[in-house]
Protein backbone atom coordinates (compact mmCIF):
# COMPACT_ATOMS: atom_id res chain seq x y z
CA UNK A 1 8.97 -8.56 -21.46
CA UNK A 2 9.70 -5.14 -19.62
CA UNK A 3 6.50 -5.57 -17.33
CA UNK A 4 7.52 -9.41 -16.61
CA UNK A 5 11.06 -8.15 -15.41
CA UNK A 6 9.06 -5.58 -13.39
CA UNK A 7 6.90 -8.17 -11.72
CA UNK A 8 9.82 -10.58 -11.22
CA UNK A 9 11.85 -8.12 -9.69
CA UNK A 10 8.89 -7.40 -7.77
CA UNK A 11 8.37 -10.62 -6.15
CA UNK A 12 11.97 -11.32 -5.34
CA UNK A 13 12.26 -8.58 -3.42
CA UNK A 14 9.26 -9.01 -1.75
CA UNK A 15 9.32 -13.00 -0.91
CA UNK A 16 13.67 -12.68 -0.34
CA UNK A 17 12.77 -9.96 2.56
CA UNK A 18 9.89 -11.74 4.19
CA UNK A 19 12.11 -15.00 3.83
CA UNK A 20 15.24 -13.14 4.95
CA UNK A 21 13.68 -10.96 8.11
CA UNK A 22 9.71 -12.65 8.75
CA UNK A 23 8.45 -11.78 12.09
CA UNK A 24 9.40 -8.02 12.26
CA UNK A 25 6.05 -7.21 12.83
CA UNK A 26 6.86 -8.52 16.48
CA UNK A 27 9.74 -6.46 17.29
CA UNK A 28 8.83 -3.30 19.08
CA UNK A 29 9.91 -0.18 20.93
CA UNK A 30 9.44 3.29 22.49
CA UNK A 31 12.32 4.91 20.97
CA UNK A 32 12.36 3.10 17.76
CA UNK A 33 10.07 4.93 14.70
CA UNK A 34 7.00 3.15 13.56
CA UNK A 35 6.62 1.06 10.57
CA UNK A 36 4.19 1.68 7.52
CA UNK A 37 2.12 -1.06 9.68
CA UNK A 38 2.61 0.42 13.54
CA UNK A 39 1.64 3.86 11.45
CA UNK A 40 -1.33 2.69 10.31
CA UNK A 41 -2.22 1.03 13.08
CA UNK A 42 -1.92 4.02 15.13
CA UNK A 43 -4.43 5.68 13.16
CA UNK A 44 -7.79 5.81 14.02
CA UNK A 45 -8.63 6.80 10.44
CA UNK A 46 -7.15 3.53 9.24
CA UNK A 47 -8.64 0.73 10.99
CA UNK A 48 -10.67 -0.54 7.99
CA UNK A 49 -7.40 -0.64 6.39
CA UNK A 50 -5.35 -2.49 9.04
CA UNK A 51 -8.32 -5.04 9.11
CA UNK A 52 -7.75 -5.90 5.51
CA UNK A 53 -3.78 -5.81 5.82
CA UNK A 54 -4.18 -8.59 8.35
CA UNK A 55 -7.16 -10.54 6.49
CA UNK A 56 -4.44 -10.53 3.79
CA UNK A 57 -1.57 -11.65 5.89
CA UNK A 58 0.70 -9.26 4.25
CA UNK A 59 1.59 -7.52 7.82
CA UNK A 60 5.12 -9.52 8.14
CA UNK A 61 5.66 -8.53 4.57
CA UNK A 62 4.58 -4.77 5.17
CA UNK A 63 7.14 -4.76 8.93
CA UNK A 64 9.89 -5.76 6.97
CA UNK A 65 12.81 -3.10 6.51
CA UNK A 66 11.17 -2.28 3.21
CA UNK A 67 11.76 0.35 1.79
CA UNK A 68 7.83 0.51 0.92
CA UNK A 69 5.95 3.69 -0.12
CA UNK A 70 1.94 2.67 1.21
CA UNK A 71 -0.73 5.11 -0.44
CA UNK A 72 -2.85 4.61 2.66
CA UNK A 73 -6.64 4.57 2.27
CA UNK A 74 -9.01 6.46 5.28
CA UNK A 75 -11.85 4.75 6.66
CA UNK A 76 -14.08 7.25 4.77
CA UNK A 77 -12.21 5.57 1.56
CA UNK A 78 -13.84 2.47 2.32
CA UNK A 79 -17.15 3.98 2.86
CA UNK A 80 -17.29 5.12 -0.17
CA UNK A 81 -16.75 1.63 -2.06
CA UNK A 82 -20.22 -0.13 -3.11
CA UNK A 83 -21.76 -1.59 0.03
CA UNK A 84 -20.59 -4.98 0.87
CA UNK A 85 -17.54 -4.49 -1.30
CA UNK A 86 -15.24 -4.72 2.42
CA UNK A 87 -16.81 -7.57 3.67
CA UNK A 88 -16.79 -9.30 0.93
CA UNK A 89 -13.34 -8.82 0.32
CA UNK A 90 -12.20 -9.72 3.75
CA UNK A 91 -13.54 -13.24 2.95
CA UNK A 92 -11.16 -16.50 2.48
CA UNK A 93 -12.42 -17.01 -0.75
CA UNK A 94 -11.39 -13.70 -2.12
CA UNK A 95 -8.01 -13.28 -0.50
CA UNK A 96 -6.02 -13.12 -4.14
CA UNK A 97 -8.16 -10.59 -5.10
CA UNK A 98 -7.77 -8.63 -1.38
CA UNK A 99 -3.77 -9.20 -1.67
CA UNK A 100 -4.03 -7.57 -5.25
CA UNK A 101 -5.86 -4.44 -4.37
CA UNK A 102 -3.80 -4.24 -1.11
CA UNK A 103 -0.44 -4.47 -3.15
CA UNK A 104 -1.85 -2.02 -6.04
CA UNK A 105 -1.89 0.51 -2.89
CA UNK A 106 2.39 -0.03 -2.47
CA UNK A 107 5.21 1.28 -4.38
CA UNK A 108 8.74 -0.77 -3.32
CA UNK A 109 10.58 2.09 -2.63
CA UNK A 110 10.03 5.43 -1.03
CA UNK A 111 8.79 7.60 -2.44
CA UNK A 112 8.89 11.80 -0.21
CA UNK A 113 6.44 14.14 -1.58
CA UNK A 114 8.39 16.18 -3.52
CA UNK A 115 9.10 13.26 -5.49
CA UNK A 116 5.16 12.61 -6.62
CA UNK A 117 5.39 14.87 -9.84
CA UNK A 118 2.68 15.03 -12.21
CA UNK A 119 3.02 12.36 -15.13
CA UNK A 120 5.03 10.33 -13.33
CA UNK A 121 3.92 6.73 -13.62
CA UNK A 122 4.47 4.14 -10.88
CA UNK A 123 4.85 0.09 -10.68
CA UNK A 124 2.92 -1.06 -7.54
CA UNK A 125 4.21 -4.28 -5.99
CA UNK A 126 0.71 -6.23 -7.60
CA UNK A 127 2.68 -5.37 -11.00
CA UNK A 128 0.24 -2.78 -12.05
CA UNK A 129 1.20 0.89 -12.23
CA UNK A 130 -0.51 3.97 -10.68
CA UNK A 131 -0.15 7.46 -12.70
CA UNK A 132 0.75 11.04 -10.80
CA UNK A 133 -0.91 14.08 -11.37
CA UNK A 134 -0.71 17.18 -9.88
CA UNK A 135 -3.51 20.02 -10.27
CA UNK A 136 -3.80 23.11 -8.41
CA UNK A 137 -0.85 22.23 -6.35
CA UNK A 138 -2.76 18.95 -4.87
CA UNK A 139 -0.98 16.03 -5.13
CA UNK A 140 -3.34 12.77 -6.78
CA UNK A 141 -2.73 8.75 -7.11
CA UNK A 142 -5.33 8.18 -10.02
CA UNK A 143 -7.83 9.80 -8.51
CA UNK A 144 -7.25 9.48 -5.12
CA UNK A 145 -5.86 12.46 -3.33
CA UNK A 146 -2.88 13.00 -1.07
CA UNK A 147 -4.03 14.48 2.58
CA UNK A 148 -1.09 13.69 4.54
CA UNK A 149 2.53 11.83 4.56
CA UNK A 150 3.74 10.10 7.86
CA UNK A 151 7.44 8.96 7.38
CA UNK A 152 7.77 5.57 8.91
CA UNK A 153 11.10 3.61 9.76
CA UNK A 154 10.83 1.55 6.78
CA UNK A 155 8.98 4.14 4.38
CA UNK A 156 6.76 6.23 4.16
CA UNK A 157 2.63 6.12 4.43
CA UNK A 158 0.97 8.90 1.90
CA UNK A 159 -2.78 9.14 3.27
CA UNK A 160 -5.36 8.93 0.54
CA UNK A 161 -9.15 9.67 0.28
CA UNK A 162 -9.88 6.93 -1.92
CA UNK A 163 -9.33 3.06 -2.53
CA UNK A 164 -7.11 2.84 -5.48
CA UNK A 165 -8.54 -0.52 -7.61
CA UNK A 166 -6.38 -1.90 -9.93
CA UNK A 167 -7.19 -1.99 -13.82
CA UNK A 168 -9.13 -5.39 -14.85
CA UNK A 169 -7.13 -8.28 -15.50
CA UNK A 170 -7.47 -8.81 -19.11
CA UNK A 171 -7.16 -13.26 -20.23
């Protein structure tokens, strides 16, 4: 019941601010700070990612005031996935499955470093949680580890060396 209010929650808040504010992607500006998208974007360690962001038409959703906490997966992250696994993703056919491991990567909310503390558990906007851990003072998501955090105007983008993949959905 708990994780059903957790997704519901989830996906009101989601489709009510891409209802309420769609087409913030478009809105730019030299003084203005990037979004979790224009940081990305900006990244030339990221591209792989942006690609699938837009394959997945969640860009509006992502420009949007937010807040959104994006564990953000390098290039090299991708790499490291079984060949084909990108491509194959990026497909059409697969776009539920692309949305879901795209969302598994973002935490409504932000979320600053010092708030990552080991143990804590987190619900990802796909409904599925990601744990904390903390060991020898580096910072992981699962097993993906923090490099960097960029603070973005609706967020915040933690930089991760590997794809997170949600657990199996169980029928």
């Amino acid at each position: 019941m708990r994780r059903a209010l957790q997704l519901t929650i989830t996906f009101v808040l989601l489709c009510t601010t891409t209802q309420l504010l769609a087409d913030q992607s478009t809105i730019v500006g030299d003084v203005a700070k990037k979004n979790v998208v224009q940081v990305a974007v900006g990244s030339k360690d990221h591209s792989t990612l942006v690609t699938a962001v837009k394959a997945a038409s969640l860009v509006d959703s992502l420009s949007n005031p937010g807040p959104f906490t994006v564990f953000a997966p390098t290039n090299a992250a991708f790499d490291k996935l079984p060949k084909g696994t990108v491509e194959n993703l990026l497909k059409p056919e697969n776009l539920a499955a692309l949305q879901d491991i795209l969302e598994y990567h973002v935490f409504v909310g932000v979320l600053r470093p010092n708030m990552l503390v080991d143990g804590a558990d987190l619900g990802e906007a796909n409904g599925d949680h990601v744990k904390v851990s903390v060991k020898n003072g580096k910072v992981f998501i699962n097993d993906a580890a923090v490099l960097a955090s960029v603070p973005a105007a609706n967020g915040i983008v933690h930089v991760i060396d590997t794809v997170l993949l949600p657990p199996k959905k169980t029928s």
